[in-house]
C-alpha atoms as a PDB file:
ATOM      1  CA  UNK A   1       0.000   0.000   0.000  1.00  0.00           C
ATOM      2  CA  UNK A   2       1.022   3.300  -0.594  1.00  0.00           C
ATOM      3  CA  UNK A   3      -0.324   7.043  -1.231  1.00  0.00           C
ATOM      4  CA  UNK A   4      -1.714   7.831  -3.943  1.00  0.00           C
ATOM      5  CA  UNK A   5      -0.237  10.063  -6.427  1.00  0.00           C
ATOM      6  CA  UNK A   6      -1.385  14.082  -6.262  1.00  0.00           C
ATOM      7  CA  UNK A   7      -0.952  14.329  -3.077  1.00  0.00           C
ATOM      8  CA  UNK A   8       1.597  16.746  -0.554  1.00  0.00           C
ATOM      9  CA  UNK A   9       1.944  17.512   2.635  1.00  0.00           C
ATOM     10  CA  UNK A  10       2.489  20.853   3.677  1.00  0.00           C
ATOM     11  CA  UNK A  11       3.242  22.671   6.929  1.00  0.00           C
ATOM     12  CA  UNK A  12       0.433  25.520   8.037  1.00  0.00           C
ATOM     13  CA  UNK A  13       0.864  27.335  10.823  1.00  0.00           C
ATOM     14  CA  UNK A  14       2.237  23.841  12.499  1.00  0.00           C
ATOM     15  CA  UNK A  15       0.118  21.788  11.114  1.00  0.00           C
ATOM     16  CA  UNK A  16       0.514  19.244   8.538  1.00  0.00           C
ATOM     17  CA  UNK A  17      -2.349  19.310   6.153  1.00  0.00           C
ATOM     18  CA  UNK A  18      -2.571  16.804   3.149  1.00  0.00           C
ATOM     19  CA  UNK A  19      -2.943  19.086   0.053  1.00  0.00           C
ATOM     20  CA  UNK A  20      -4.378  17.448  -3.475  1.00  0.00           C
ATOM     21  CA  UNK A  21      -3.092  18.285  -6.928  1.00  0.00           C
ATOM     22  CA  UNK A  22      -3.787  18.729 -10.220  1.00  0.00           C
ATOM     23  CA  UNK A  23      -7.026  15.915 -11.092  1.00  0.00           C
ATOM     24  CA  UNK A  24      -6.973  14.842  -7.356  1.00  0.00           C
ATOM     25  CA  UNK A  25      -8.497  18.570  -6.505  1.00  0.00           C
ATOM     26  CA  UNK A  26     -11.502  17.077  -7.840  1.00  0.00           C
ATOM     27  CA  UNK A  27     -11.296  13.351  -6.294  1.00  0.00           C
ATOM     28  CA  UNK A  28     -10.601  14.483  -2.670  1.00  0.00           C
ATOM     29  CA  UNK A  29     -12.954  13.576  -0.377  1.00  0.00           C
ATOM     30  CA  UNK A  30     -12.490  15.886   3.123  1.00  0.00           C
ATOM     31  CA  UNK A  31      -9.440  17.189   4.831  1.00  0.00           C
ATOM     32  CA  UNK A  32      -6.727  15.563   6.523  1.00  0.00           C
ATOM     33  CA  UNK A  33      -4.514  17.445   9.296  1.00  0.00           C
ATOM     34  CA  UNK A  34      -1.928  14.954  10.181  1.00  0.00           C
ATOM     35  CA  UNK A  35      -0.086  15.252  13.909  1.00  0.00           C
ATOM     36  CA  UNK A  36       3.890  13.648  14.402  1.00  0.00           C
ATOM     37  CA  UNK A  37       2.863  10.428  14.480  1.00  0.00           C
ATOM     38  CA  UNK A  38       0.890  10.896  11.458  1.00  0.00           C
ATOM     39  CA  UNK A  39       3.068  12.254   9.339  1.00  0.00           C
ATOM     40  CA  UNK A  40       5.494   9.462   9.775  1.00  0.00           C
ATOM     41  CA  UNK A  41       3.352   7.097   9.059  1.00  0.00           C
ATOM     42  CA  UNK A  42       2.837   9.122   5.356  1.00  0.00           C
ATOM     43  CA  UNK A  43       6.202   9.494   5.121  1.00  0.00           C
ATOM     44  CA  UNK A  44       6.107   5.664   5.571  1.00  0.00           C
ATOM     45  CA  UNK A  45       3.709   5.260   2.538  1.00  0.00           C
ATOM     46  CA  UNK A  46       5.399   7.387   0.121  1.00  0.00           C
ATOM     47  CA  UNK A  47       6.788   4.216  -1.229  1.00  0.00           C
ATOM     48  CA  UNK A  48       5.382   0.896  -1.324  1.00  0.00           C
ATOM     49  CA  UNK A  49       4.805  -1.005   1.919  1.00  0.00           C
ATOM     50  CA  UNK A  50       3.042  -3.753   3.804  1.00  0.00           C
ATOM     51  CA  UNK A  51       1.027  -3.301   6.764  1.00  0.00           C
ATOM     52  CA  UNK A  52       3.397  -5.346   8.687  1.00  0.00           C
ATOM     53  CA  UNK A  53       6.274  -3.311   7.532  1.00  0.00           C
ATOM     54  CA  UNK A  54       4.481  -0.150   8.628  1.00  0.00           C
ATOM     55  CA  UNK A  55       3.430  -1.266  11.799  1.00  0.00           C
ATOM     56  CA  UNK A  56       6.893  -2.463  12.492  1.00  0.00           C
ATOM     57  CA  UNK A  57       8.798   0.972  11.631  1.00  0.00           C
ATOM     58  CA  UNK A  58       6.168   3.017  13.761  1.00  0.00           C
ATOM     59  CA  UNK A  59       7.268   0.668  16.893  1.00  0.00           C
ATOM     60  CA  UNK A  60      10.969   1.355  16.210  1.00  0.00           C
ATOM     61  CA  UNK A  61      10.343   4.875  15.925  1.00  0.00           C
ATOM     62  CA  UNK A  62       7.789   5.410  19.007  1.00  0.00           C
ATOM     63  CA  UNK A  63       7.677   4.103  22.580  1.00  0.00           C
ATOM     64  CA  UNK A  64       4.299   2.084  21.984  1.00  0.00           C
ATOM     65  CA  UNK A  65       2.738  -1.241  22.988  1.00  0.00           C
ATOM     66  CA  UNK A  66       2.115  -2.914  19.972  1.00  0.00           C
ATOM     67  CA  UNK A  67      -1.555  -3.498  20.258  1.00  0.00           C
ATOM     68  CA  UNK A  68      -2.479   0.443  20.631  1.00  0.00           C
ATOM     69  CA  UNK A  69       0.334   1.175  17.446  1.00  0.00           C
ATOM     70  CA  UNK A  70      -1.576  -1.116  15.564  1.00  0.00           C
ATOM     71  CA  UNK A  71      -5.109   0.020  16.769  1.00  0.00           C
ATOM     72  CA  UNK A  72      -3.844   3.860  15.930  1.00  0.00           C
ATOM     73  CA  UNK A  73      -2.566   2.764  12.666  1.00  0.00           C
ATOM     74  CA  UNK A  74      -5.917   1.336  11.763  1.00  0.00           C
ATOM     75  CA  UNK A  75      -7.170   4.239  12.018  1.00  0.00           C
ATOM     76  CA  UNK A  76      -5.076   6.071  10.103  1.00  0.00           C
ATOM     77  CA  UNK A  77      -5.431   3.979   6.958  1.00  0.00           C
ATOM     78  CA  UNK A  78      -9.494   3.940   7.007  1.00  0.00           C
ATOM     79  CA  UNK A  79      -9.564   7.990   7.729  1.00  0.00           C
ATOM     80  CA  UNK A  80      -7.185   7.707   4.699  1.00  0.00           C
ATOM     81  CA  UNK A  81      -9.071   5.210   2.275  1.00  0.00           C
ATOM     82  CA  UNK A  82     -12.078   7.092   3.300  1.00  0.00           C
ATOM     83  CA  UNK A  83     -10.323  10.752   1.589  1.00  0.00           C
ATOM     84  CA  UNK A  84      -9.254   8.516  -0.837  1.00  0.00           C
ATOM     85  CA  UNK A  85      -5.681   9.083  -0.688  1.00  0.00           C
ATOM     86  CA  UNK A  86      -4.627   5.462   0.004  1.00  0.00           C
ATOM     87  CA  UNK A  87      -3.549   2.988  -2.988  1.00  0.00           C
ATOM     88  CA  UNK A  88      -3.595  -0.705  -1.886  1.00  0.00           C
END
């Protein structure tokens, strides 16, 4: 899995806000503000990776029990197929 294409990030007034371009103006379905944590985990998906791959990298990088990483991370990726920015 992996974001879709026609998508940035960008950093407003310390927030990080998922920004669509070009066609994907059109296709976006919401907004998405993304904290730390969240923005690692998109970093994560700017290339191709597994969910177990994913869920491993955010336990190296964080201090987290695995069942609450993987509970947050679930979250993340439905708030993100429901935008629409998510490619699986």
């Amino acid at each position: 899995m992996k974001i879709k294409e026609g998508y940035l990030v960008r950093e407003i007034a310390d927030c990080h806000i998922v920004v669509p371009i070009g066609d994907k103006v059109i296709e976006f379905k919401g907004i998405m503000t993304l904290n730390d944590t969240g923005r690692f985990i998109w970093k994560c998906l700017s290339d191709d990776i597994t969910y177990e791959q994913l869920l491993s990298a955010i336990l190296d990088e964080y201090e987290v029990d695995e069942a609450t990483a993987g509970a947050d991370l679930d979250e993340f990726l439905e708030n993100a197929r429901q935008s629409g920015v998510l490619e699986e």
